[in-house]
PDB file of N, CA and C in Angstrom:
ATOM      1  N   UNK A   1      95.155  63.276  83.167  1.00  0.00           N
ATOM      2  CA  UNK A   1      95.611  62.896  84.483  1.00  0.00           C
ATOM      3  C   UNK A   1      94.722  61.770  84.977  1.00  0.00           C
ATOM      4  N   UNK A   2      95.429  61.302  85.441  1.00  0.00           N
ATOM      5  CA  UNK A   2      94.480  59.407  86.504  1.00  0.00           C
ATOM      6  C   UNK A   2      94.527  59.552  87.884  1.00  0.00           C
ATOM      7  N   UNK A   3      93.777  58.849  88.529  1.00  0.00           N
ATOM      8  CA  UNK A   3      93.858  58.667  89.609  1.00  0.00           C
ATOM      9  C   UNK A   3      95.170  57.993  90.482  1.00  0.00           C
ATOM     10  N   UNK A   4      96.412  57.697  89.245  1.00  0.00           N
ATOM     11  CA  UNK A   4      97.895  57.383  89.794  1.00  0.00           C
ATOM     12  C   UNK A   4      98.704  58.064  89.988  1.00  0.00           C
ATOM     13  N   UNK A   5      98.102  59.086  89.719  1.00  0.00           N
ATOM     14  CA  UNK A   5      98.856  60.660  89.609  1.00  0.00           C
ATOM     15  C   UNK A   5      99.002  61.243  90.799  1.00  0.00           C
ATOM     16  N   UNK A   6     100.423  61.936  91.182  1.00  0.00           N
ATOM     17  CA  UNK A   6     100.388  62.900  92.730  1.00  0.00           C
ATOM     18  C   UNK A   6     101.176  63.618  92.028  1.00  0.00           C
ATOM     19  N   UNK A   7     100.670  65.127  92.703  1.00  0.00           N
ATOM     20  CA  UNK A   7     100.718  66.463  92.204  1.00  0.00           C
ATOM     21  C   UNK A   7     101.725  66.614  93.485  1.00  0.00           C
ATOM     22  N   UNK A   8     103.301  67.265  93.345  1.00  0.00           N
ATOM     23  CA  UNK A   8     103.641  67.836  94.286  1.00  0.00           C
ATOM     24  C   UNK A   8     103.726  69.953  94.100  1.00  0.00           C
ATOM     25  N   UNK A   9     103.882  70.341  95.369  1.00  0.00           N
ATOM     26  CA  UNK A   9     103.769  71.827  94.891  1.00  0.00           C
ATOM     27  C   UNK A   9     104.746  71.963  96.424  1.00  0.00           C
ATOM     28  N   UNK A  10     105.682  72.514  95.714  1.00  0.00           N
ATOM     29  CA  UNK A  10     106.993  72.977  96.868  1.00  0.00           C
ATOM     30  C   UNK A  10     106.931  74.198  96.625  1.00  0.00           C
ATOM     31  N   UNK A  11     106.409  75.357  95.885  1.00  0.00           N
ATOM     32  CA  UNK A  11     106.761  76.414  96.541  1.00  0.00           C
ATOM     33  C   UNK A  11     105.293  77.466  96.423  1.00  0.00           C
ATOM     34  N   UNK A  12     105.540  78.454  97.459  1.00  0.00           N
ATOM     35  CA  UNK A  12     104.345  79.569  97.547  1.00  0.00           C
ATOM     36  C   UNK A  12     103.589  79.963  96.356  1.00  0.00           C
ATOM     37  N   UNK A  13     103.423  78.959  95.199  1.00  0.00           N
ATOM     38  CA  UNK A  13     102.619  79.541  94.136  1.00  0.00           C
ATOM     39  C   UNK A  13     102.821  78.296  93.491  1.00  0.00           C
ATOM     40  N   UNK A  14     102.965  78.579  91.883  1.00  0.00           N
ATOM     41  CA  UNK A  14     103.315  77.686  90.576  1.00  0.00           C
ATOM     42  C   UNK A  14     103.973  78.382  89.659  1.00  0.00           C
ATOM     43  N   UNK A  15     105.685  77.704  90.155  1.00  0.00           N
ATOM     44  CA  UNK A  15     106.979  78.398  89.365  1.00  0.00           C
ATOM     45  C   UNK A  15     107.579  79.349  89.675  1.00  0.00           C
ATOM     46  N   UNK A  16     108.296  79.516  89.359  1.00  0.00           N
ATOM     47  CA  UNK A  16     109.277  81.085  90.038  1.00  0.00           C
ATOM     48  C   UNK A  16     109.155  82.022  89.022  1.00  0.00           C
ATOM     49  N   UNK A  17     108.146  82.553  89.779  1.00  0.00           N
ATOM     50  CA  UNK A  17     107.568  83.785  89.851  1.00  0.00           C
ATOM     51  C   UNK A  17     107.423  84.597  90.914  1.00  0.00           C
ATOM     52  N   UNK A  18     106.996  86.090  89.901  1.00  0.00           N
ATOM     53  CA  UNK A  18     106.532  87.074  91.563  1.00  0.00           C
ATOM     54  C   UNK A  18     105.209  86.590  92.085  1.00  0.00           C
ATOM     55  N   UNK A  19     105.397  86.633  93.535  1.00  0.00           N
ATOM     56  CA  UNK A  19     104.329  85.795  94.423  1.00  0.00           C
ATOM     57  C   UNK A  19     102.914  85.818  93.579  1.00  0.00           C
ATOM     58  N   UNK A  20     102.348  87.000  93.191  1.00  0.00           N
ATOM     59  CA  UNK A  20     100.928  87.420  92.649  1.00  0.00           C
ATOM     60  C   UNK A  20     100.382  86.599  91.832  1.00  0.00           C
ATOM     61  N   UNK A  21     101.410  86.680  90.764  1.00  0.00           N
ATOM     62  CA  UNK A  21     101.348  85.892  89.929  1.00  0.00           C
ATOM     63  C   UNK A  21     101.506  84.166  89.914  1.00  0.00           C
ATOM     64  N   UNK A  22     102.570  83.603  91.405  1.00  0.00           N
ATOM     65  CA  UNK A  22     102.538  82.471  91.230  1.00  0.00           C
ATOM     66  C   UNK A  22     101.437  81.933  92.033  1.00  0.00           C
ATOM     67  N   UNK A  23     100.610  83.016  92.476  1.00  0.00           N
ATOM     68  CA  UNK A  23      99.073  82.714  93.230  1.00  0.00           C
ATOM     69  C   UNK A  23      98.180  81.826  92.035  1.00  0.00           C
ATOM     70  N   UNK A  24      98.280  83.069  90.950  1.00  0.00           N
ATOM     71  CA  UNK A  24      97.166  83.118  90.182  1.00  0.00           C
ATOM     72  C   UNK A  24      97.381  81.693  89.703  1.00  0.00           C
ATOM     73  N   UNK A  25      98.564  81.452  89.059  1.00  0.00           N
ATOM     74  CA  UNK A  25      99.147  80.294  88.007  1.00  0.00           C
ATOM     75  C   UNK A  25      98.530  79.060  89.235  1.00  0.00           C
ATOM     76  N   UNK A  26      98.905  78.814  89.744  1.00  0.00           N
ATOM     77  CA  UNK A  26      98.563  77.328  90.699  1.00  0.00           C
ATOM     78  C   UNK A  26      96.994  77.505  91.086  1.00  0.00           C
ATOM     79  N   UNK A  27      96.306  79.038  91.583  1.00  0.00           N
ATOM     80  CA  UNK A  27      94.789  78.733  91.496  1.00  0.00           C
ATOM     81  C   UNK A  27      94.059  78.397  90.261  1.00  0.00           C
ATOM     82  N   UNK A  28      94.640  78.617  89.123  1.00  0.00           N
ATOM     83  CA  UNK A  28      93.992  78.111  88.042  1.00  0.00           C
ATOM     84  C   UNK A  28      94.410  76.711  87.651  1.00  0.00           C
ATOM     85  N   UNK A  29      95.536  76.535  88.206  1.00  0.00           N
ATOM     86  CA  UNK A  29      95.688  75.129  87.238  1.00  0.00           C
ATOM     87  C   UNK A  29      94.808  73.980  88.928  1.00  0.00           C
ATOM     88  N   UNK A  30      94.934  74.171  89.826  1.00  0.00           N
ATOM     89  CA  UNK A  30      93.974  73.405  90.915  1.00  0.00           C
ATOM     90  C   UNK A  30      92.501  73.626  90.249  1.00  0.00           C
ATOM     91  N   UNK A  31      91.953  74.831  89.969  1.00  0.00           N
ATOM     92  CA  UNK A  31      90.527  75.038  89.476  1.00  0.00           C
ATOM     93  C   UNK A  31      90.427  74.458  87.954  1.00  0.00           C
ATOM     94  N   UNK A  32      91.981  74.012  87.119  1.00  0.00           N
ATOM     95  CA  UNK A  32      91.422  73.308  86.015  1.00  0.00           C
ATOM     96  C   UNK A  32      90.981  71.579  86.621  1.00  0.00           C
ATOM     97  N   UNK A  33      91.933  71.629  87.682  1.00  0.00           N
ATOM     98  CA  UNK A  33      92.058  70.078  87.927  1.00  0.00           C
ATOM     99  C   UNK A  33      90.588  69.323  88.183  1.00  0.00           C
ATOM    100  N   UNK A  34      90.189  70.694  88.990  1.00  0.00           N
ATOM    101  CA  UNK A  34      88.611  70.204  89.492  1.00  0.00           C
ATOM    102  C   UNK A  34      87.712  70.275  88.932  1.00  0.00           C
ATOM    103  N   UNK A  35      87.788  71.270  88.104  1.00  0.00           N
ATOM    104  CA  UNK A  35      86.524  71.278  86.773  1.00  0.00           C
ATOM    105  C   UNK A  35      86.272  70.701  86.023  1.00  0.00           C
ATOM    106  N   UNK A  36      87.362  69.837  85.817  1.00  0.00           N
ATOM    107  CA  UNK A  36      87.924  68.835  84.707  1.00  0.00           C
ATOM    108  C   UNK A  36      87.106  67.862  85.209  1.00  0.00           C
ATOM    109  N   UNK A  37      87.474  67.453  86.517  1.00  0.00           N
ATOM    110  CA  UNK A  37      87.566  66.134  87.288  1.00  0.00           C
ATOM    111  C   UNK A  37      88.332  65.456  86.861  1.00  0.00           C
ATOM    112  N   UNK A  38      90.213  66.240  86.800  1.00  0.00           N
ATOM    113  CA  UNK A  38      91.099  65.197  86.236  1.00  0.00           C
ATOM    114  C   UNK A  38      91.862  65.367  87.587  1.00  0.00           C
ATOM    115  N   UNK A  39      91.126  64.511  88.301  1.00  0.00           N
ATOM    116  CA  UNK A  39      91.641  64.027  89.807  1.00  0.00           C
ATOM    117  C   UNK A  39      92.823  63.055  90.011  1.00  0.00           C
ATOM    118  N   UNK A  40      93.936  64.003  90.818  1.00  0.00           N
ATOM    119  CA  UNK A  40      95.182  63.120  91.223  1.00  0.00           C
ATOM    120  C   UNK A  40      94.832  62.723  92.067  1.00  0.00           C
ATOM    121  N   UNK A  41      95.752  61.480  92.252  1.00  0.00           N
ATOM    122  CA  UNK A  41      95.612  60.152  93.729  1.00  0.00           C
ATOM    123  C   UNK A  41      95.749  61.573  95.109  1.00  0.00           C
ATOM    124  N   UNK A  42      96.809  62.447  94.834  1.00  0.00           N
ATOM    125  CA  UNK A  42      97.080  62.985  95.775  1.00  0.00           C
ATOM    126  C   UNK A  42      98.095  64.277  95.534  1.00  0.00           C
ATOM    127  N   UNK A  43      98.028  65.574  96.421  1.00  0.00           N
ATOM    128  CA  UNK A  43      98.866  66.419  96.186  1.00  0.00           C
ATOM    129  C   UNK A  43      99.468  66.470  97.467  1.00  0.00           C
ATOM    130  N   UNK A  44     100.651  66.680  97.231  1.00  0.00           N
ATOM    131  CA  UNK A  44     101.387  66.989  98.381  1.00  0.00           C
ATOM    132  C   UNK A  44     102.682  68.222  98.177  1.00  0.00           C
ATOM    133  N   UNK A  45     102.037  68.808  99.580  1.00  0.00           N
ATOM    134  CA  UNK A  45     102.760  70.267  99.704  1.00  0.00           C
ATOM    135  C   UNK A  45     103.992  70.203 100.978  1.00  0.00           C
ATOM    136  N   UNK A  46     105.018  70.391 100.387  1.00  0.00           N
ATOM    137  CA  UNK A  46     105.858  71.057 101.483  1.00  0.00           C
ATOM    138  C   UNK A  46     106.902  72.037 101.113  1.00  0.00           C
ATOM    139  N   UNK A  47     107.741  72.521 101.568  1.00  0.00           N
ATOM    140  CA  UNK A  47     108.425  73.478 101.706  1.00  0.00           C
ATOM    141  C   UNK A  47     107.519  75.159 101.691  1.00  0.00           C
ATOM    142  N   UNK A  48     108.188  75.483 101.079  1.00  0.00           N
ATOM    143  CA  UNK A  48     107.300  76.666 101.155  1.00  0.00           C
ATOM    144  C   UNK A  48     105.635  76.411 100.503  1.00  0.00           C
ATOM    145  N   UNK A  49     105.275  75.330  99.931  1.00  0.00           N
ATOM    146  CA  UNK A  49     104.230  75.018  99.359  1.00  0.00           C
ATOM    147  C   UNK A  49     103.086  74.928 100.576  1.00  0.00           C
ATOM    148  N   UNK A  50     103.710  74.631 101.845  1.00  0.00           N
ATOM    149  CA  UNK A  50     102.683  74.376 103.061  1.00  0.00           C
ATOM    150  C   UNK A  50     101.938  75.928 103.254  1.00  0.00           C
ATOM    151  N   UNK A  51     102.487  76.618 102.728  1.00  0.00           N
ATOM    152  CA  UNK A  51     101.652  78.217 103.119  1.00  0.00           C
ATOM    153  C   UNK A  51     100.038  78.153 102.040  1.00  0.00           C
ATOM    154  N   UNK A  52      99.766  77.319 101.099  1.00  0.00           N
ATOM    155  CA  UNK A  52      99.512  77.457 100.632  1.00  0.00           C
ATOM    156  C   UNK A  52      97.707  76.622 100.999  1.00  0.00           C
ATOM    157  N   UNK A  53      98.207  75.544 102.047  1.00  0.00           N
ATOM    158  CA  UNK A  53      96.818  74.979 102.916  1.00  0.00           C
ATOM    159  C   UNK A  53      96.717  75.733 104.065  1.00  0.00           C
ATOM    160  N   UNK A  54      97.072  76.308 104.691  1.00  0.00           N
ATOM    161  CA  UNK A  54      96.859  77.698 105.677  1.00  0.00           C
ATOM    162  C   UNK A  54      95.565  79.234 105.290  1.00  0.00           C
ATOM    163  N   UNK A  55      95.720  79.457 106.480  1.00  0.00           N
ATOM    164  CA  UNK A  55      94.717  80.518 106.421  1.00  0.00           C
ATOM    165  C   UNK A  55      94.896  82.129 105.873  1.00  0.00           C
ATOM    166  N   UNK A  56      94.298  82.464 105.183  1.00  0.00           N
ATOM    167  CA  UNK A  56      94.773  83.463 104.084  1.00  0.00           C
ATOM    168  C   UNK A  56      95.283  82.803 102.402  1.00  0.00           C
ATOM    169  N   UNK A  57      95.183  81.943 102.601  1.00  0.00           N
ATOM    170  CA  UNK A  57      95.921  80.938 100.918  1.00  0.00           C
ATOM    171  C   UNK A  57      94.806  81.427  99.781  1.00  0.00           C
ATOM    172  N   UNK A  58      95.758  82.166  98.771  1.00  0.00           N
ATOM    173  CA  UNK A  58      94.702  82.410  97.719  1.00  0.00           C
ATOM    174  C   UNK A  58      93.889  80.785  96.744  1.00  0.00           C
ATOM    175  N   UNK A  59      94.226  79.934  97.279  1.00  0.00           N
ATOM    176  CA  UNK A  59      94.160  78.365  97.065  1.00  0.00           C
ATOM    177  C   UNK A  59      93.367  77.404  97.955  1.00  0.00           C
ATOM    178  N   UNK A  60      92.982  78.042  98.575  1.00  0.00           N
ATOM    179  CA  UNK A  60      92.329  76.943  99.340  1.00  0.00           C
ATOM    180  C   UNK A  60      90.960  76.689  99.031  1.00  0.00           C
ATOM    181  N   UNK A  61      89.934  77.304  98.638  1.00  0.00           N
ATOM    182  CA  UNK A  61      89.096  76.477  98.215  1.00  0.00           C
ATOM    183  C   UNK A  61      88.999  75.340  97.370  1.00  0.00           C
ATOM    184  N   UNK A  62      90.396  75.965  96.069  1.00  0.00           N
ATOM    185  CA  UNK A  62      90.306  74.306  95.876  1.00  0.00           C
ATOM    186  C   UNK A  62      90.976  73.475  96.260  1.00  0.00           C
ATOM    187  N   UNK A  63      91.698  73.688  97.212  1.00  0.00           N
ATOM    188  CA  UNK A  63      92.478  72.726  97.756  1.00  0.00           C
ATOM    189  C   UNK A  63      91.119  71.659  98.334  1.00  0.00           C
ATOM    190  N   UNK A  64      90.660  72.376  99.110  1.00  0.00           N
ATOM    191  CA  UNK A  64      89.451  71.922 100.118  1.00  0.00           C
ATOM    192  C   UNK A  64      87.787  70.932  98.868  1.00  0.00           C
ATOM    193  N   UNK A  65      88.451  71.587  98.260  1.00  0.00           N
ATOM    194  CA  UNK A  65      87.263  71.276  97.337  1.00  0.00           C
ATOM    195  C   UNK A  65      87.236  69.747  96.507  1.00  0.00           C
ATOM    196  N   UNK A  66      89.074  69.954  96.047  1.00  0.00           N
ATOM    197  CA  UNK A  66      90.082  68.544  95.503  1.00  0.00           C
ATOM    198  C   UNK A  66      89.495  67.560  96.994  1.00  0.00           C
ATOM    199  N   UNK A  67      89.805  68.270  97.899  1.00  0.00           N
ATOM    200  CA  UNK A  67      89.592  67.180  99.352  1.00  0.00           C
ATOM    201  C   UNK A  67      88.340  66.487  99.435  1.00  0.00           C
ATOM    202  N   UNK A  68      87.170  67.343  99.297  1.00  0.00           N
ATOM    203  CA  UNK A  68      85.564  66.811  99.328  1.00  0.00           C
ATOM    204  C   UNK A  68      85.856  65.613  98.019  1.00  0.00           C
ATOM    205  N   UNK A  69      86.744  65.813  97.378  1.00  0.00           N
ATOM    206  CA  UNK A  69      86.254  64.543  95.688  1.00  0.00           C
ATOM    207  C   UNK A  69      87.348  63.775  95.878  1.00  0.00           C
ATOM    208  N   UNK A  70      87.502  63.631  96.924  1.00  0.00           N
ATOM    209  CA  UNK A  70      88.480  62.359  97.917  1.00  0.00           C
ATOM    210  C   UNK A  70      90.471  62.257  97.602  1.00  0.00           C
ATOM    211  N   UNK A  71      90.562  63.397  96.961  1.00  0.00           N
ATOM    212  CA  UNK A  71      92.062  63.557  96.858  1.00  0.00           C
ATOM    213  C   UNK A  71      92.986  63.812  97.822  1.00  0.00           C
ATOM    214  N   UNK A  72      93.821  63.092  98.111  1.00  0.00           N
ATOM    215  CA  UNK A  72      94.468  63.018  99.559  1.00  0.00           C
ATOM    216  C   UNK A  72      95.582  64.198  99.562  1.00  0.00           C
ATOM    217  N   UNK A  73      94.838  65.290 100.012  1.00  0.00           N
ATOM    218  CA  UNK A  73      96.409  66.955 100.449  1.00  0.00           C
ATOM    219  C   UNK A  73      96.979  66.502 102.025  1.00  0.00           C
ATOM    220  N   UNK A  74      98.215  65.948 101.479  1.00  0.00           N
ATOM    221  CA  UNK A  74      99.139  65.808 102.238  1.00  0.00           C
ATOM    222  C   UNK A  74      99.644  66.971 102.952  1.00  0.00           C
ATOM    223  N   UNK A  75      99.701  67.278 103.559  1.00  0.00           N
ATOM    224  CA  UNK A  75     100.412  68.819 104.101  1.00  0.00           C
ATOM    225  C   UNK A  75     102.090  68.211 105.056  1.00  0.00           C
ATOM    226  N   UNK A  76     102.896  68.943 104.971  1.00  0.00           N
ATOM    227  CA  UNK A  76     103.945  67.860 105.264  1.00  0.00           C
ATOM    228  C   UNK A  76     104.186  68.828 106.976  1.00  0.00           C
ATOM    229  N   UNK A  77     103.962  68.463 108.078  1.00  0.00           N
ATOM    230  CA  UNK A  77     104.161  68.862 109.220  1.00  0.00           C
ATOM    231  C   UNK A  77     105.090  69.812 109.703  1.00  0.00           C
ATOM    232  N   UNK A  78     106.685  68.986 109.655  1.00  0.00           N
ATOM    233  CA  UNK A  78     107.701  69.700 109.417  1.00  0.00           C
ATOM    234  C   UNK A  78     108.109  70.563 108.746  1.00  0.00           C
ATOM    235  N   UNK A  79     107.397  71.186 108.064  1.00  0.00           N
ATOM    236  CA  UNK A  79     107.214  72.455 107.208  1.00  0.00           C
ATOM    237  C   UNK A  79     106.371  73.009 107.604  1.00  0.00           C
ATOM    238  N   UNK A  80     105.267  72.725 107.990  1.00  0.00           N
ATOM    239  CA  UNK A  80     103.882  73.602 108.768  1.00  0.00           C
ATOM    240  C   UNK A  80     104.644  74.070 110.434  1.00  0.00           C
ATOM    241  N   UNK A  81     105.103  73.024 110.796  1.00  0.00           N
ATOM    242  CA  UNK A  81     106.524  73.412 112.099  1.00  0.00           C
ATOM    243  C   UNK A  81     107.482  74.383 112.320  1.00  0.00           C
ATOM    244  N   UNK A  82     107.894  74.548 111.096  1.00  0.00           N
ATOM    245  CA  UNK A  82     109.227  75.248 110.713  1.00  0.00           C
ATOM    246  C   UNK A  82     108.820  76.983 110.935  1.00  0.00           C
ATOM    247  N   UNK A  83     107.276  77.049 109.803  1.00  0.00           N
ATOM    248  CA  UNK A  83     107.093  78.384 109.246  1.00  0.00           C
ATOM    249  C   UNK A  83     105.842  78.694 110.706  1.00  0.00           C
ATOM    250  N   UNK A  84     105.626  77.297 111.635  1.00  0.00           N
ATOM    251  CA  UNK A  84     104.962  78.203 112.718  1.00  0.00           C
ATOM    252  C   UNK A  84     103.440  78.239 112.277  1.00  0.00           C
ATOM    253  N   UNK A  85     102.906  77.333 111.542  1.00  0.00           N
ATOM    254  CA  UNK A  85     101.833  77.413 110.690  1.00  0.00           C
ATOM    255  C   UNK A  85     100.854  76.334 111.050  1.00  0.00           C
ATOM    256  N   UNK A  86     101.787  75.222 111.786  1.00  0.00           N
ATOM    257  CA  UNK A  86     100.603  74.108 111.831  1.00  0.00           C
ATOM    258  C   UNK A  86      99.482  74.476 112.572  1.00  0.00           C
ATOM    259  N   UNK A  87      98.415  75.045 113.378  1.00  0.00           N
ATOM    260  CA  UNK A  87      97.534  75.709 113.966  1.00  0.00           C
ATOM    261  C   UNK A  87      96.613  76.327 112.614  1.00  0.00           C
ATOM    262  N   UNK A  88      96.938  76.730 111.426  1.00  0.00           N
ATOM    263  CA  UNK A  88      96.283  77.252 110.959  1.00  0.00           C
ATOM    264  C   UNK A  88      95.938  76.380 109.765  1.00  0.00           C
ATOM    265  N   UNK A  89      96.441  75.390 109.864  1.00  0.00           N
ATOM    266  CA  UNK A  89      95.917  74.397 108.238  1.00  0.00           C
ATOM    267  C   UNK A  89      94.628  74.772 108.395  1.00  0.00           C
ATOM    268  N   UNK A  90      93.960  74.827 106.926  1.00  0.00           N
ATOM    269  CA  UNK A  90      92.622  74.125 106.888  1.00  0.00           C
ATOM    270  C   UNK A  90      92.609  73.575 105.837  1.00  0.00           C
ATOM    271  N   UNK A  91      93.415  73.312 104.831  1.00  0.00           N
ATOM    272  CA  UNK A  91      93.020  72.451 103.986  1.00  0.00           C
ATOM    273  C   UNK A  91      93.972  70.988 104.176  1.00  0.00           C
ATOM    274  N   UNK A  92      93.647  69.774 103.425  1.00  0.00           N
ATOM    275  CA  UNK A  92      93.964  68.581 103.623  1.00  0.00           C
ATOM    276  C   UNK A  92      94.937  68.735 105.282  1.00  0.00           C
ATOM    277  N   UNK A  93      95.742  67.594 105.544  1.00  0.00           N
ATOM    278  CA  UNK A  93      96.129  67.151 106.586  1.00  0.00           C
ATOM    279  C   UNK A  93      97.156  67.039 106.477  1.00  0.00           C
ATOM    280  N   UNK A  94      97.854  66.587 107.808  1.00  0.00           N
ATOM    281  CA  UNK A  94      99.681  66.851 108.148  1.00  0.00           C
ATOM    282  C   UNK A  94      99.905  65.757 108.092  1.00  0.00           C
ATOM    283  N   UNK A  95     100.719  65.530 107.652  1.00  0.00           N
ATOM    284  CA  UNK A  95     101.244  64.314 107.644  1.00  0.00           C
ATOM    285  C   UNK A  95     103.171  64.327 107.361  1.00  0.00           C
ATOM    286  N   UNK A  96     103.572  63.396 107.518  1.00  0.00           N
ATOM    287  CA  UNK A  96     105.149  63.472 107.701  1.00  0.00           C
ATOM    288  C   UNK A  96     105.471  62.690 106.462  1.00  0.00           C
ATOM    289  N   UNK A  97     106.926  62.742 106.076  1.00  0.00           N
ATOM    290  CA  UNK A  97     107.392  62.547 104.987  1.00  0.00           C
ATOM    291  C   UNK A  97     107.149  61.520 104.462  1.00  0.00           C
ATOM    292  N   UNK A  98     107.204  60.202 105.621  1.00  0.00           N
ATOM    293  CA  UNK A  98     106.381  58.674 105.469  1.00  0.00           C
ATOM    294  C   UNK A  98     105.443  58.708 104.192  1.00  0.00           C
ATOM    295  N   UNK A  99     104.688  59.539 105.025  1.00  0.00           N
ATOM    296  CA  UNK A  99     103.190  59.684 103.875  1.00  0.00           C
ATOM    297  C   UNK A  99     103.359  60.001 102.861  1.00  0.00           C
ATOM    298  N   UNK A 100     104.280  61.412 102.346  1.00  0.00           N
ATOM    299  CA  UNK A 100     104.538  61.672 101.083  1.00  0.00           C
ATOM    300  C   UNK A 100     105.559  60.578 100.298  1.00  0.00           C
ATOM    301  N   UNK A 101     106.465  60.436 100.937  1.00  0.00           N
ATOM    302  CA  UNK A 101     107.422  59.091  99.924  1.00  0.00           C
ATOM    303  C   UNK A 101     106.246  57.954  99.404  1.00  0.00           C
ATOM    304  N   UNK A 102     105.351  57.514 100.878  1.00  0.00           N
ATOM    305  CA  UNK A 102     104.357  56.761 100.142  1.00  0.00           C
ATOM    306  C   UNK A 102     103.488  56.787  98.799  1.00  0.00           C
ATOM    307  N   UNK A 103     103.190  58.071  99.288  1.00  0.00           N
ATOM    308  CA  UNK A 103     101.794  58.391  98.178  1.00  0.00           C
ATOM    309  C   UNK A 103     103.214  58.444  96.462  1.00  0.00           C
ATOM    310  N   UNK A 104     103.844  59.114  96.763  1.00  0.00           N
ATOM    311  CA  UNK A 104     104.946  58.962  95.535  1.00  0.00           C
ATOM    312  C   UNK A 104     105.255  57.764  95.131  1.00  0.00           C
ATOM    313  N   UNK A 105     105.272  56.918  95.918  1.00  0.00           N
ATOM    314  CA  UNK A 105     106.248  55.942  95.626  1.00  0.00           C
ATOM    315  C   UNK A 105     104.917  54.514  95.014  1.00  0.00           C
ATOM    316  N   UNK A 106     104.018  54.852  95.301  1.00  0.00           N
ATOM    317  CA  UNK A 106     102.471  54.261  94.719  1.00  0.00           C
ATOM    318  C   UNK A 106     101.841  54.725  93.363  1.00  0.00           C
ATOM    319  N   UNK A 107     102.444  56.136  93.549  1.00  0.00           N
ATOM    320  CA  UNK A 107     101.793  56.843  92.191  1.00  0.00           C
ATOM    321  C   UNK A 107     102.746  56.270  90.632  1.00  0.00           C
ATOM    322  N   UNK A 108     102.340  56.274  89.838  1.00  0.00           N
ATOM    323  CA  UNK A 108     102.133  55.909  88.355  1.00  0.00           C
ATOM    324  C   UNK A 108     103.269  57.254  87.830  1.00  0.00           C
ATOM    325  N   UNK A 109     103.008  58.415  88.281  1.00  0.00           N
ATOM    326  CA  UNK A 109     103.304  59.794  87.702  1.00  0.00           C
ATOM    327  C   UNK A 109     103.173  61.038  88.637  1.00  0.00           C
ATOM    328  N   UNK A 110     104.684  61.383  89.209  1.00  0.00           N
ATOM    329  CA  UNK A 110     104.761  62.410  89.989  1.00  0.00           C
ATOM    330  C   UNK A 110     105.144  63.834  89.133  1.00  0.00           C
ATOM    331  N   UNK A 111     104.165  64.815  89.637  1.00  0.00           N
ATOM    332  CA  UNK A 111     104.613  65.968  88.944  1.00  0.00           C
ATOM    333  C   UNK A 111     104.841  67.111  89.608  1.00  0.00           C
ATOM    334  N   UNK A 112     105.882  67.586  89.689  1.00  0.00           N
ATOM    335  CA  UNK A 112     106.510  68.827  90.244  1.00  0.00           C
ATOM    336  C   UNK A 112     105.781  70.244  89.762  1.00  0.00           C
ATOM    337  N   UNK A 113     105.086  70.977  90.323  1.00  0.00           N
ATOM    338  CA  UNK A 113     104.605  72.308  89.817  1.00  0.00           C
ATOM    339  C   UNK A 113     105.432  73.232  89.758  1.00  0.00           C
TER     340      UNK A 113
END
């Protein structure tokens, strides 16, 4: 992975799966990303994926952690809106679709989790 790379993650885990499990699958593959230091330009979460920078997220340290090594977590607003959530982000920032078409539309290689 390069730094042209944006990671998107649309739903409450990684893949359709039962929730537990699609915890585990996306905290490990974020904790390979960072261990690695195979840092994307940027991840961006929406749909049900916004539960996942909120409080209680079995994910957020590395979300927060991807953030300290300058990877831009898009959090998409209107989805943090919807589910009643924006108050509780703590990882990366809100931003509106603008931002995500951007960061996509800059990146080299978009990948769907």
């Amino acid at each position: 992975m390069d730094a042209n790379t944006v990671i998107v993650i649309n739903n409450n885990g990684m893949g359709v799966a039962e929730t537990t499990l699609a915890h585990k699958l996306v905290a490990t593959y974020l904790n390979m990303l960072d261990l690695d230091d195979r840092l994307p330009a940027a991840v961006c979460l929406y749909a049900e994926g916004v539960k996942l920078a909120v409080g209680g997220s079995p994910v957020l340290e590395e979300l927060q952690s991807l953030a300290a090594k300058g990877v831009r977590i898009i959090v998409c607003t209107t989805c943090l809106n919807h589910f009643g959530l924006l108050d509780e982000l703590q990882a990366g920032t809100a931003g509106g679709m603008k931002d995500i078409v951007e960061a996509q539309a800059a990146a080299a290689k978009v990948i769907t989790l």
